[in-house]
C-alpha atoms as a PDB file:
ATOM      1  CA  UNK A   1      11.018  -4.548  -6.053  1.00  0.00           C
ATOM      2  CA  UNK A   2       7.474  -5.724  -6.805  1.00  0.00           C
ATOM      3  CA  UNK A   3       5.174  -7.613  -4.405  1.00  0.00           C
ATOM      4  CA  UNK A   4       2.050  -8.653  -4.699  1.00  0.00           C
ATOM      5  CA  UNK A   5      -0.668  -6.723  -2.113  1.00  0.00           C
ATOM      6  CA  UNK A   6      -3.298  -8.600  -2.036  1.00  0.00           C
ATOM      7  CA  UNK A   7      -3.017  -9.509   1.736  1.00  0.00           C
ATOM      8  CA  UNK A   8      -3.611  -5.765   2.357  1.00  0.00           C
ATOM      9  CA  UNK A   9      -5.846  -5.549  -0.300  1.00  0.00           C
ATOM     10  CA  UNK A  10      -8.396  -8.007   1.473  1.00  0.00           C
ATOM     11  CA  UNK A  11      -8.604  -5.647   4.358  1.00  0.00           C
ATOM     12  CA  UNK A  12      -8.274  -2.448   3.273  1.00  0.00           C
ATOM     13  CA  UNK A  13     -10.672   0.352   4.248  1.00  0.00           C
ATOM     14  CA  UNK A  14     -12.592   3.036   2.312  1.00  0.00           C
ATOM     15  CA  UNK A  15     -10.602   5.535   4.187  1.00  0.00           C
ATOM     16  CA  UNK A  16      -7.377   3.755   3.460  1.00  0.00           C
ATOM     17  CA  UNK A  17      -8.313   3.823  -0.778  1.00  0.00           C
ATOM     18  CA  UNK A  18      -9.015   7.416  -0.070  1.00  0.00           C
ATOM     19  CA  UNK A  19      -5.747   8.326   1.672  1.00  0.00           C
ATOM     20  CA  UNK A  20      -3.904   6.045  -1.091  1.00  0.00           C
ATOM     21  CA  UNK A  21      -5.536   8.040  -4.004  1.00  0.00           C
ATOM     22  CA  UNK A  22      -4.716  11.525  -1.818  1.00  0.00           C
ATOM     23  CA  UNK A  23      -0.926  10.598  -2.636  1.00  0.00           C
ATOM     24  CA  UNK A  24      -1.207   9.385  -5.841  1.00  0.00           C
ATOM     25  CA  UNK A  25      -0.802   6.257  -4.943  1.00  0.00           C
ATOM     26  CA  UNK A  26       2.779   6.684  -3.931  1.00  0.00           C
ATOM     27  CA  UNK A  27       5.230   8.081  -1.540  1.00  0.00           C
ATOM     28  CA  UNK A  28       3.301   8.925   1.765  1.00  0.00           C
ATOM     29  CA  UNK A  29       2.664   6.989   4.358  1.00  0.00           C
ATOM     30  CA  UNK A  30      -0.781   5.680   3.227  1.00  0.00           C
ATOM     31  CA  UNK A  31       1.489   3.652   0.799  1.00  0.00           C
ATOM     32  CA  UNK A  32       3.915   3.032   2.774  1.00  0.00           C
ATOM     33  CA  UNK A  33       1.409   1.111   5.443  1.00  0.00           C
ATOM     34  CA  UNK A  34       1.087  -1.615   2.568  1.00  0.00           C
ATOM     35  CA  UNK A  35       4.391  -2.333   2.997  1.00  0.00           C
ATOM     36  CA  UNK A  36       4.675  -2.584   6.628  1.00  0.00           C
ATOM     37  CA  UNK A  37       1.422  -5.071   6.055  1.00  0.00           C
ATOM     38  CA  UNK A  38       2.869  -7.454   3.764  1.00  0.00           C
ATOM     39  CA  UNK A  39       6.226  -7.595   5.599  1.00  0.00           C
ATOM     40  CA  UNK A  40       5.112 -10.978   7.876  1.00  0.00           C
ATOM     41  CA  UNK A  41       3.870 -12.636   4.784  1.00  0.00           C
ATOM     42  CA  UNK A  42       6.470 -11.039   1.866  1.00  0.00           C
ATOM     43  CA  UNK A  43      10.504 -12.509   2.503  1.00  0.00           C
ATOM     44  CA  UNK A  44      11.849  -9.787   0.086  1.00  0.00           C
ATOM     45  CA  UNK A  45       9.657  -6.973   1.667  1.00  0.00           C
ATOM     46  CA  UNK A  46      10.636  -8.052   5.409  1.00  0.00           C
ATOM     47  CA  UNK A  47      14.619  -8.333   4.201  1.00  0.00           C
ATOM     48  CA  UNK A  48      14.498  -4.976   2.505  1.00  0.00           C
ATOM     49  CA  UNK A  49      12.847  -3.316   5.521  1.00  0.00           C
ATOM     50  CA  UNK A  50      15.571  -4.883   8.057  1.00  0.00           C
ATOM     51  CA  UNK A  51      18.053  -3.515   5.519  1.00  0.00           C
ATOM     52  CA  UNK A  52      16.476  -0.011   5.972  1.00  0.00           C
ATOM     53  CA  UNK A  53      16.003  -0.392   9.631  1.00  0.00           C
ATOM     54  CA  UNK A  54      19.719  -1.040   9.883  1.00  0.00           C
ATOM     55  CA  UNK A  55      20.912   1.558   8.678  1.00  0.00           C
ATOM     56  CA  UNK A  56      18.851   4.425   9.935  1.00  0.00           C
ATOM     57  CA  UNK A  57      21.344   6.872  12.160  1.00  0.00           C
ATOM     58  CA  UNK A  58      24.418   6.074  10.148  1.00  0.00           C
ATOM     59  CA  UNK A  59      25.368   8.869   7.458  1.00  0.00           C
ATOM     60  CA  UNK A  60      24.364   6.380   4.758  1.00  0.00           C
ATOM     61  CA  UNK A  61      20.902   5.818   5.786  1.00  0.00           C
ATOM     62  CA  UNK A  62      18.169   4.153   3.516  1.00  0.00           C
ATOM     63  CA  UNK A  63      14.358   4.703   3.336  1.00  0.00           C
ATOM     64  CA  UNK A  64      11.929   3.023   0.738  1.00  0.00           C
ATOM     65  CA  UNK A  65       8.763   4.302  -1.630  1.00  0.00           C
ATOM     66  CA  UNK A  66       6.182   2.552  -2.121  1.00  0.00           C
ATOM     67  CA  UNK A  67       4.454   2.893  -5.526  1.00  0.00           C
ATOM     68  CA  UNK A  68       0.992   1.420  -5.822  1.00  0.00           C
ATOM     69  CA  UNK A  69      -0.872   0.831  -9.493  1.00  0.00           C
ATOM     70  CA  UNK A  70      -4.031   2.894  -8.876  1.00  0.00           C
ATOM     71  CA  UNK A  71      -5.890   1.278 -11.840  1.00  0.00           C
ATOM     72  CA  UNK A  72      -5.342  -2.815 -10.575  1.00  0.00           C
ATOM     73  CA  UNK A  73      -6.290  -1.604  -7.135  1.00  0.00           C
ATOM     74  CA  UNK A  74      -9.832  -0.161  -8.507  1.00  0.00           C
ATOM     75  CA  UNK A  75      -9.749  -3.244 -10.612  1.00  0.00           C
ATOM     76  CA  UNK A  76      -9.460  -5.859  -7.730  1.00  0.00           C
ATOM     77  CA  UNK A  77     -11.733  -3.990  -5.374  1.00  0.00           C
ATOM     78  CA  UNK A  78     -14.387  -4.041  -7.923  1.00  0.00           C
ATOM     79  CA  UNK A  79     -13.835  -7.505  -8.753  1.00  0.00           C
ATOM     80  CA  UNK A  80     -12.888  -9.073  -5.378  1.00  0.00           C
ATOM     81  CA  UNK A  81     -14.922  -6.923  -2.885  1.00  0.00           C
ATOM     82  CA  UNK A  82     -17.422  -5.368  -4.493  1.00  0.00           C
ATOM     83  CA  UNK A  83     -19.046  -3.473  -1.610  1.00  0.00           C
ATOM     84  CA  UNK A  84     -15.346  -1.711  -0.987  1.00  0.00           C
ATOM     85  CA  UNK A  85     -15.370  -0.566  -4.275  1.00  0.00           C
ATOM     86  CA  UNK A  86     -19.460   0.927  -4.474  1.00  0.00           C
ATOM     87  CA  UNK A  87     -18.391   2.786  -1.082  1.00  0.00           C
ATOM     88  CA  UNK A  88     -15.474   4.173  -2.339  1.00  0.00           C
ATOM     89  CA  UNK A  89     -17.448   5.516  -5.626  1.00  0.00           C
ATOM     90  CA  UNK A  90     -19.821   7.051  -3.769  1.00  0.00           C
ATOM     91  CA  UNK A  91     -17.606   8.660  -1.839  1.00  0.00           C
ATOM     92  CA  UNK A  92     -16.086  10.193  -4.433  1.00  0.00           C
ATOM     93  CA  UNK A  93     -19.234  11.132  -5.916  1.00  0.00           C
ATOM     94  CA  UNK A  94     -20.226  13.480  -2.965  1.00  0.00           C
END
């Protein structure tokens, strides 16, 4: 499934680009937390997480990955918030 992040995006922290970029971009919890933020505002997202939620304990149990496009991340932070993005370079300057 793909879903659009922006709603995270908007409010994500230096620390939380860091911890993305940490994983890769995928399959920790620092990705997984932009799920969990879009599921009030995405139908498909909050569906597929009920589905998951139902059937944890039961022998055919589902989980999710979340895979995040590192590049259009930097992209939009440099674009859309622009003192996000200068942190985060200097951060990884140091």
């Amino acid at each position: 499934m793909v879903f659009d992040a922006t709603k995270y995006l908007e409010n994500v922290t230096v620390k939380d680009v860091v911890a993305l970029m940490h994983c890769d971009w995928r399959g920790d919890y620092a990705a997984d937390e932009i799920v969990y933020a879009v599921e009030g505002i995405n139908n498909d997202v909050a569906a597929l997480l009920e589905y998951c939620r139902a059937t944890q304990g039961t022998r055919q149990a589902v989980g999710f990955e979340c895979n995040i496009d590192g590049d259009e991340v930097l992209s939009w932070l440099a674009r859309e918030r622009p003192g996000v993005f200068d942190e985060l370079m200097k951060q990884l300057a140091e």
